[in-house]
C-alpha atoms as a PDB file:
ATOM      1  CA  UNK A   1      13.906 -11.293   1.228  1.00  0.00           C
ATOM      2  CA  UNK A   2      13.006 -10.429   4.636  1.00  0.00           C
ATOM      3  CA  UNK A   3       9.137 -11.441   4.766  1.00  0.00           C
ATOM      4  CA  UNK A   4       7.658  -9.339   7.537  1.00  0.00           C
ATOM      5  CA  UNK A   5       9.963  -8.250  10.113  1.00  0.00           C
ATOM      6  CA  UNK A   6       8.396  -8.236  13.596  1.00  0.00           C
ATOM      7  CA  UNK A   7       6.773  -4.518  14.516  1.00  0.00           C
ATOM      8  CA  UNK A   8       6.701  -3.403  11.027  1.00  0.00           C
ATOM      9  CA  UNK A   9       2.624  -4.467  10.972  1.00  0.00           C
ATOM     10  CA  UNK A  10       2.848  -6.690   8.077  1.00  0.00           C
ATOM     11  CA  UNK A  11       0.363  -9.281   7.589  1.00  0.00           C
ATOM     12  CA  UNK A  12      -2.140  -6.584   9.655  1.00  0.00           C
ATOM     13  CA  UNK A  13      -6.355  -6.204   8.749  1.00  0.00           C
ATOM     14  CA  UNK A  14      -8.084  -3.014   9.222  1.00  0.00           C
ATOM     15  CA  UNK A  15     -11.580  -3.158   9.327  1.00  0.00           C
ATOM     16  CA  UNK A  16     -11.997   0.455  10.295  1.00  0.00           C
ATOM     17  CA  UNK A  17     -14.369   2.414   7.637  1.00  0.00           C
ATOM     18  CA  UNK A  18     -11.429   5.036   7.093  1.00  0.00           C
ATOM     19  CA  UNK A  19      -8.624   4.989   8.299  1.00  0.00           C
ATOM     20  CA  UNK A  20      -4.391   5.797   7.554  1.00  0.00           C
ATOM     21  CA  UNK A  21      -1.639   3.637   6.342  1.00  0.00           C
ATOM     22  CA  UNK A  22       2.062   4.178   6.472  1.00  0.00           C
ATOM     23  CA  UNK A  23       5.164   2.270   5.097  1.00  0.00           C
ATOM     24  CA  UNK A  24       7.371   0.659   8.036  1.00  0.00           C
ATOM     25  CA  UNK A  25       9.719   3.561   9.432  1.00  0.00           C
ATOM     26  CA  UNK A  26       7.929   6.546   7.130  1.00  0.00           C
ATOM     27  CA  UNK A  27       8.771   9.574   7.229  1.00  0.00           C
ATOM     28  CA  UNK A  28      11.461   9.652   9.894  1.00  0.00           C
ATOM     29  CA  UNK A  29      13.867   7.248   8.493  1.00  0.00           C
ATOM     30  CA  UNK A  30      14.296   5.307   5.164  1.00  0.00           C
ATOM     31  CA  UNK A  31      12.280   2.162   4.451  1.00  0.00           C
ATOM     32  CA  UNK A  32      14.140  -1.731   5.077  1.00  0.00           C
ATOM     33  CA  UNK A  33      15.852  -3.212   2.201  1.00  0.00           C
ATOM     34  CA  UNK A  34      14.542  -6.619   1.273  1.00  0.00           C
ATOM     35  CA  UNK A  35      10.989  -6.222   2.376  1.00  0.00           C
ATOM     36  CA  UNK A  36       7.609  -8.077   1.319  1.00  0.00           C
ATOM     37  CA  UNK A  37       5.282  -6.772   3.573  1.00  0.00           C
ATOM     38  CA  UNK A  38       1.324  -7.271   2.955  1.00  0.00           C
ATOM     39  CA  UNK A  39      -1.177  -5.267   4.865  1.00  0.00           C
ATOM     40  CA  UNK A  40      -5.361  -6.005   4.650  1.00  0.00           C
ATOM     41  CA  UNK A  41      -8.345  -3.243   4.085  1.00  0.00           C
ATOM     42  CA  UNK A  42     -11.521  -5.762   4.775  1.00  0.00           C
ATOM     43  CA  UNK A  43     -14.432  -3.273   4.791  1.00  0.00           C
ATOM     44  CA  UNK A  44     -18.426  -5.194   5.823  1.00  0.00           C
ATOM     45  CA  UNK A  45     -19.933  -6.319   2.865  1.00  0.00           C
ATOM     46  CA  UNK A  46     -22.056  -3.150   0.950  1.00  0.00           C
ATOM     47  CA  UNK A  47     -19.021  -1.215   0.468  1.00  0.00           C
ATOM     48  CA  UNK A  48     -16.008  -0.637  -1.485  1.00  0.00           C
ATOM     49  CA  UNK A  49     -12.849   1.269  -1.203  1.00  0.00           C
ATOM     50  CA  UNK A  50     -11.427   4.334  -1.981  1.00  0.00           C
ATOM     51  CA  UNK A  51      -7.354   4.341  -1.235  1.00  0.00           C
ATOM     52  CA  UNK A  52      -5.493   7.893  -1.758  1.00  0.00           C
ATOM     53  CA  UNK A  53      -1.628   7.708  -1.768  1.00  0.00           C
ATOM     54  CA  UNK A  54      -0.764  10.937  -0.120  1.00  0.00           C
ATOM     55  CA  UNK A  55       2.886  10.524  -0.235  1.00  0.00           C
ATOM     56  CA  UNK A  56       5.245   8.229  -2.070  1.00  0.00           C
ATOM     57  CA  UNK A  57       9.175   7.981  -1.945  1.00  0.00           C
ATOM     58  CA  UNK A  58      10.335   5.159  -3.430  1.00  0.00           C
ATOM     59  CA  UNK A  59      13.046   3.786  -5.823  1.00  0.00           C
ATOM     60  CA  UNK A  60      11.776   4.825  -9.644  1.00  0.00           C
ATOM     61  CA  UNK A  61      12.331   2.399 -12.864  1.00  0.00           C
ATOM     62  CA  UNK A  62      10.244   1.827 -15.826  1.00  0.00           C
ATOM     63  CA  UNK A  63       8.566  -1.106 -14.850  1.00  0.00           C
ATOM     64  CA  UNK A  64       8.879  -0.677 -10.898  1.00  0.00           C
ATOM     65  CA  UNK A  65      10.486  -3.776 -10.507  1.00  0.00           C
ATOM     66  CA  UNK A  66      12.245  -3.375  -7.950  1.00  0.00           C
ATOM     67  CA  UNK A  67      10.549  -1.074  -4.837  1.00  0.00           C
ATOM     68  CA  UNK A  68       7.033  -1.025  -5.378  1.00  0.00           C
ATOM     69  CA  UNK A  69       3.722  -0.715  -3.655  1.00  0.00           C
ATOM     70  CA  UNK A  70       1.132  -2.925  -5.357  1.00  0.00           C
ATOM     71  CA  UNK A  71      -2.954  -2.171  -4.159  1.00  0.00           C
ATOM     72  CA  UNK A  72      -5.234  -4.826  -5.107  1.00  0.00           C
ATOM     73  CA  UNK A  73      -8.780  -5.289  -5.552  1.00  0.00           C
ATOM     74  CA  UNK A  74      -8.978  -8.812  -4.260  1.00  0.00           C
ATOM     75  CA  UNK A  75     -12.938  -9.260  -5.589  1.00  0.00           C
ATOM     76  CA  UNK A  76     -11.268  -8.712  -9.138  1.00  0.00           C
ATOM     77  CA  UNK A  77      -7.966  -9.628  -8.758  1.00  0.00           C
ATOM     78  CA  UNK A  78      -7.170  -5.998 -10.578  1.00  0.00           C
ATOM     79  CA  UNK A  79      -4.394  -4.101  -9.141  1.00  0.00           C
ATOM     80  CA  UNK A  80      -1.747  -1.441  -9.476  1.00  0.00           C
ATOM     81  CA  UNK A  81       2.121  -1.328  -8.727  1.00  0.00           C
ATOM     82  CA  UNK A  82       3.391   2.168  -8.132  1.00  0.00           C
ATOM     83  CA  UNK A  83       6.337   3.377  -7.402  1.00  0.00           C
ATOM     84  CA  UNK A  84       8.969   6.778  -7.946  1.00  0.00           C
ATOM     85  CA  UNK A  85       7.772   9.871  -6.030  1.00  0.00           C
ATOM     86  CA  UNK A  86       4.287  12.285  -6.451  1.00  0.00           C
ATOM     87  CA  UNK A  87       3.265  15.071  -7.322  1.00  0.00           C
ATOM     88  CA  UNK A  88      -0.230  14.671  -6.851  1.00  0.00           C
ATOM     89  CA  UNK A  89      -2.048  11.723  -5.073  1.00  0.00           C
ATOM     90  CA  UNK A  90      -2.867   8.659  -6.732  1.00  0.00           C
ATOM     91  CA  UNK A  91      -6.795   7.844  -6.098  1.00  0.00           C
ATOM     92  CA  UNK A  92      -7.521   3.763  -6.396  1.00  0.00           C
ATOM     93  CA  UNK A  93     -11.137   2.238  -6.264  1.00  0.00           C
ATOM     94  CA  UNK A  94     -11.726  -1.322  -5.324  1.00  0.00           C
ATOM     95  CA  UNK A  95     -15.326  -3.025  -7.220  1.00  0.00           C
ATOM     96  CA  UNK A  96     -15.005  -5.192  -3.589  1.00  0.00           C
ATOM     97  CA  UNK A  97     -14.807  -4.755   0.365  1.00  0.00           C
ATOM     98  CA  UNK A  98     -11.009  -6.305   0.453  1.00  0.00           C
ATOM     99  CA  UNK A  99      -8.095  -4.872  -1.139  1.00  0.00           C
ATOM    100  CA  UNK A 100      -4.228  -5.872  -0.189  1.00  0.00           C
ATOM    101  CA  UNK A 101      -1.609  -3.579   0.496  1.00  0.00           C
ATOM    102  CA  UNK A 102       1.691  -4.726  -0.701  1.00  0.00           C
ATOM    103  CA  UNK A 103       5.187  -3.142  -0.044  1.00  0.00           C
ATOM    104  CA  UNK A 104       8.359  -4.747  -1.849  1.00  0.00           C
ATOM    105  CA  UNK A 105      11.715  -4.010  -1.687  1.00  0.00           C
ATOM    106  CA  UNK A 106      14.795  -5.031  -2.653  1.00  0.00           C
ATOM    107  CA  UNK A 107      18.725  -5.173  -1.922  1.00  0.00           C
ATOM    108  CA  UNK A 108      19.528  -1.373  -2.333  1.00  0.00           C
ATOM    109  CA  UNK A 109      18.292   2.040  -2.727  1.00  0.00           C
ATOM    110  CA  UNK A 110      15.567   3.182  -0.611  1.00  0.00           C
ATOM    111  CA  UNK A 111      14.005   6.374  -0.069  1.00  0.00           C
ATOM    112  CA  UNK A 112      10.942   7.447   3.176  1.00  0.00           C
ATOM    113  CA  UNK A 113       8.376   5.327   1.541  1.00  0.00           C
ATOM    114  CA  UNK A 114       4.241   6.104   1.380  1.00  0.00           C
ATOM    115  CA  UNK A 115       1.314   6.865   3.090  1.00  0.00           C
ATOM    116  CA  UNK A 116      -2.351   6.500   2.338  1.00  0.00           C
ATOM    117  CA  UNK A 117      -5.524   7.245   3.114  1.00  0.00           C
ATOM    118  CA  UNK A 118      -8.419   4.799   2.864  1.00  0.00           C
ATOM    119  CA  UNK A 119     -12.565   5.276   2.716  1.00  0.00           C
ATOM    120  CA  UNK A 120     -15.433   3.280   2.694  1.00  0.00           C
ATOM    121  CA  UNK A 121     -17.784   3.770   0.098  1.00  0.00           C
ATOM    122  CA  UNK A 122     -21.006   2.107   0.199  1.00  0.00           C
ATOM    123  CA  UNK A 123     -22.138   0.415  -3.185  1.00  0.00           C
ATOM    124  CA  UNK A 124     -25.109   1.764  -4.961  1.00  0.00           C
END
């Protein structure tokens, strides 16, 4: 499992209060094999965040055990693992200001990968 390749912006932290979020290579070409790549949304404190996958290619099975993105509320731990392709965007909302971004792949079949959107929302 290649960790985080060099260029591919794993291990990055946006702080931005909206902003857009792209698997390595998407759309033009197809997404690395053997990939764990984490990316960072840490918002100020008094807000939260709203993620919107836009677009989503990537390898289908039951359990998405294999190619998956995985958001994560890191204030609750709570996350979800997606993966297959959409036909209408998936909407996640963090309880905290820090969610992680995780991108896995394994030893064969890929397909262009995801993009998001992310918002801050302040807390009530």
């Amino acid at each position: 499992m290649v960790e985080c390749p060099e260029g591919y912006g794993c291990d990055s932290v946006f702080s931005e209060l909206n902003g857009q979020m792209d698997s390595p290579l998407y759309p033009d070409v197809n997404y690395p094999r053997e990939l764990d790549c984490v990316k960072h949304i840490t918002l100020p404190s008094g807000y939260h965040v709203k993620i919107t996958v836009l677009d989503m290619d990537i390898e289908f099975d039951d359990n998405c055990q294999f190619d998956h993105l995985m958001i994560t509320d890191k204030q609750t731990g709570v996350g979800q693992t997606y993966c297959g392709s959409l036909n209408d965007p998936i909407v996640f909302t963090s309880v905290g200001n820090d969610v992680s971004v995780q991108f896995v792949t394994d030893s064969s079949v890929e397909g262009s990968g995801w993009s998001l959107t992310w918002e801050a929302l302040q807390n009530e």
